[in-house]
C-alpha atoms as a PDB file:
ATOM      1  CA  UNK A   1     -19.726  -6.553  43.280  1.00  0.00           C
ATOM      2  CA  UNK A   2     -19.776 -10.427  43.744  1.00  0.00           C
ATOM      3  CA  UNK A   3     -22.571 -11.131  45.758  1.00  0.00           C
ATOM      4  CA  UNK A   4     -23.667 -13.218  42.798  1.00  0.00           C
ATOM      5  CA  UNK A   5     -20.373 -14.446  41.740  1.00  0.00           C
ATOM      6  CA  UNK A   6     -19.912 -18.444  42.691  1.00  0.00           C
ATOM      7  CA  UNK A   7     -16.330 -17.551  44.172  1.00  0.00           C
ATOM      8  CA  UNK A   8     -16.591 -14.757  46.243  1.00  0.00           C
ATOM      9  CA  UNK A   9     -17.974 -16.355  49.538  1.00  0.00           C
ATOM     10  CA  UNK A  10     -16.744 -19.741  48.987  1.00  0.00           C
ATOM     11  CA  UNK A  11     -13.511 -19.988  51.112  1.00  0.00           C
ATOM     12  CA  UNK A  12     -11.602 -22.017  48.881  1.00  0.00           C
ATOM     13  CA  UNK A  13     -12.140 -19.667  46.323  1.00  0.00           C
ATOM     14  CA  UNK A  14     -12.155 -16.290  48.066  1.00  0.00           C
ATOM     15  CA  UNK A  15      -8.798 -15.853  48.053  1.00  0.00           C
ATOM     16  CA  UNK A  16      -8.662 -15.914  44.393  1.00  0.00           C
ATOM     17  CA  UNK A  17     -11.863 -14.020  43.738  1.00  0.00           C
ATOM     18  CA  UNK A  18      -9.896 -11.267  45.544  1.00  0.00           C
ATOM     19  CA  UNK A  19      -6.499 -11.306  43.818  1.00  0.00           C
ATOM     20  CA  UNK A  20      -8.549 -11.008  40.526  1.00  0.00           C
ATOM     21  CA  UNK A  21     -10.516  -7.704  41.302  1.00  0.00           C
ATOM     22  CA  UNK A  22      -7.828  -6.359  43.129  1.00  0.00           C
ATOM     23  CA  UNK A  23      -5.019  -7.152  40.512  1.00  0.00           C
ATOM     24  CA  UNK A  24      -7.326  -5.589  37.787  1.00  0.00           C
ATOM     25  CA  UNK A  25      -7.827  -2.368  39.397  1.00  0.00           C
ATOM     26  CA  UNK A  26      -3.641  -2.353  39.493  1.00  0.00           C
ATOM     27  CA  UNK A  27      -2.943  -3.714  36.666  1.00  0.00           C
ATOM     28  CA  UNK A  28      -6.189  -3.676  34.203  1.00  0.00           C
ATOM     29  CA  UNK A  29      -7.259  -0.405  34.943  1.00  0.00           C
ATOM     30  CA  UNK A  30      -4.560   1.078  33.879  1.00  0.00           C
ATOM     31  CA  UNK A  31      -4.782  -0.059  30.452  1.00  0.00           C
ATOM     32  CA  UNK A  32      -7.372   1.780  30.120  1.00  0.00           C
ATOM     33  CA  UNK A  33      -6.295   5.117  31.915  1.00  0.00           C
ATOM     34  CA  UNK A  34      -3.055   5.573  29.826  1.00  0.00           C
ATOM     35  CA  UNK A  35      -3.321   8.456  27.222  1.00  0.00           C
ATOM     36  CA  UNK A  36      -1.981   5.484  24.438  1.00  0.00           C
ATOM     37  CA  UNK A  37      -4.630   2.608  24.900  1.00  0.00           C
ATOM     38  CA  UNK A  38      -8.242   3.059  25.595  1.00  0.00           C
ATOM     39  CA  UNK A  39      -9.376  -0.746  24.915  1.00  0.00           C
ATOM     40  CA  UNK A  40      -9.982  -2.513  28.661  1.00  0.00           C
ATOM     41  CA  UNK A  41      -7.205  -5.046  29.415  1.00  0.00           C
ATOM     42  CA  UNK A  42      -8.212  -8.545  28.393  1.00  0.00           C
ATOM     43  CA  UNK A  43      -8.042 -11.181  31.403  1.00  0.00           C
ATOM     44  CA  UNK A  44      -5.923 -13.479  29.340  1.00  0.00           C
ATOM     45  CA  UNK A  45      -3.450 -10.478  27.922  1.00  0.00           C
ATOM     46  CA  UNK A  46      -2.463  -9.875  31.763  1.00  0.00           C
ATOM     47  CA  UNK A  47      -2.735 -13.464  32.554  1.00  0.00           C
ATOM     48  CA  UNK A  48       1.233 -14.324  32.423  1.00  0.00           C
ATOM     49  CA  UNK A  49       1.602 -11.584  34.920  1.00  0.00           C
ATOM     50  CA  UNK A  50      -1.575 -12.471  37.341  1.00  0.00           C
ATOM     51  CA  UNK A  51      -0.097 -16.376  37.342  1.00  0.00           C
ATOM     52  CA  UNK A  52       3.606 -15.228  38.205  1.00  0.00           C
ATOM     53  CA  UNK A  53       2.446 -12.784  40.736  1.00  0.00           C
ATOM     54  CA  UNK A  54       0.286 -15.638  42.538  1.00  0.00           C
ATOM     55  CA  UNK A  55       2.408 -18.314  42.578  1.00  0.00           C
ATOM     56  CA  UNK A  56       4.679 -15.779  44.397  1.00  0.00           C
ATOM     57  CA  UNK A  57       1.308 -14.910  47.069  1.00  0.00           C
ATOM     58  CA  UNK A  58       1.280 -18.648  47.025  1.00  0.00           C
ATOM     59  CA  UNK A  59       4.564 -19.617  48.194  1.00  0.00           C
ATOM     60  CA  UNK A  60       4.893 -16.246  50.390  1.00  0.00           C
ATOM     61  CA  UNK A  61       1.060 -17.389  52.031  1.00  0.00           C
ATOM     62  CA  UNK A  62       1.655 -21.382  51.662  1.00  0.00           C
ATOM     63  CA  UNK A  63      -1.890 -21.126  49.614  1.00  0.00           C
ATOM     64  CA  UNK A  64      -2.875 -24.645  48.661  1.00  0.00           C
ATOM     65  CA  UNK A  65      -4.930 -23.519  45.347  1.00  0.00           C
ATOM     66  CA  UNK A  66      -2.971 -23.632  42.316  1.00  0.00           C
ATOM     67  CA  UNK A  67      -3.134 -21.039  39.839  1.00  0.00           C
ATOM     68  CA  UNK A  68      -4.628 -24.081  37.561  1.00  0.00           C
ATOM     69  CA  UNK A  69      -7.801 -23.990  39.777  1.00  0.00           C
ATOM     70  CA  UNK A  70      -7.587 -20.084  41.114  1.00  0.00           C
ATOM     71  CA  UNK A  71      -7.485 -19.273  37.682  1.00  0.00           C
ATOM     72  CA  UNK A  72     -11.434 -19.142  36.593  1.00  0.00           C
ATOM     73  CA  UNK A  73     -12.176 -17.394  40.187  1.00  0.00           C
ATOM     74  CA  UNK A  74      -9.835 -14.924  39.717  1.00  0.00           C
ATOM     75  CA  UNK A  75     -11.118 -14.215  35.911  1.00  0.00           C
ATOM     76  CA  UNK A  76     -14.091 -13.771  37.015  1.00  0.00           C
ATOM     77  CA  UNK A  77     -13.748 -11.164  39.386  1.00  0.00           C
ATOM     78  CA  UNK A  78     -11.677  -9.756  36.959  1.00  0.00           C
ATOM     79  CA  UNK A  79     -14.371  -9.758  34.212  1.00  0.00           C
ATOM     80  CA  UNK A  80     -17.420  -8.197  36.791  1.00  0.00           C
ATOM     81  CA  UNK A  81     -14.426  -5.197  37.850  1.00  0.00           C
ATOM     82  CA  UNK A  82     -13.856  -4.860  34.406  1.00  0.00           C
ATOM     83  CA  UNK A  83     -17.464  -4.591  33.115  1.00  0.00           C
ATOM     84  CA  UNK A  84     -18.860  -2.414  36.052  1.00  0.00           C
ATOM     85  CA  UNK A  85     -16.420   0.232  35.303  1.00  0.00           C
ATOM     86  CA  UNK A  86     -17.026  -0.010  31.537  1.00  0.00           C
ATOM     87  CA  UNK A  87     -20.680   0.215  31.974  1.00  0.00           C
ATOM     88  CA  UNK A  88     -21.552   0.854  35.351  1.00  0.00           C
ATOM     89  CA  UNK A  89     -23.385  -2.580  35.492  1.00  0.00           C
ATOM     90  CA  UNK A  90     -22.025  -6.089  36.558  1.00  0.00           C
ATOM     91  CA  UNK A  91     -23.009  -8.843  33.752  1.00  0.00           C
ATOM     92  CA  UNK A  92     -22.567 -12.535  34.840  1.00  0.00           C
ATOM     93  CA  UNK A  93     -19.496 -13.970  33.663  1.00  0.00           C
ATOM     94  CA  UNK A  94     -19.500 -17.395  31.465  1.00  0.00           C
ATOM     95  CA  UNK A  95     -17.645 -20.424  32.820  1.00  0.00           C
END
């Protein structure tokens, strides 16, 4: 998962690429585990909680990516976690 994605091997991005898959198997997966809601979690529902929780990594880490330019990176690794467990196949994700 990735190996195609702009952001996973590009060190600036990395980071962010990471947060994303990793905060959507906490967080997005989840939604669509619970015995109330079957519909997968969209990106921008869980986004309010994906910036806070960042900007703490940031300060914590002293990251110098915003969430303004860690955002798309970490959507999209969100999106390609999201879809593979869906579907069991990876889709490329629009920009």
């Amino acid at each position: 998962m990735g190996d195609d994605s702009p952001y996973a091997n590009d060190p600036t991005f990395a980071a962010a690429f990471a947060f994303g898959w990793q905060s959507y198997l906490q967080r997005g997966q989840s939604a669509v585990t619970t015995p109330v809601a079957r519909e997968p979690l969209p990106f921008e529902k869980a986004e309010p909680e994906l910036v806070s929780n960042w900007r703490s990594i940031e300060a914590a880490n002293k990251q110098t990516l915003p969430w303004e330019q860690a955002r798309e990176a970490a959507r999209d690794a969100w999106n390609r976690v999201q879809e593979a467990l869906m579907d069991g196949s990876p889709k490329p994700s629009a920009h």
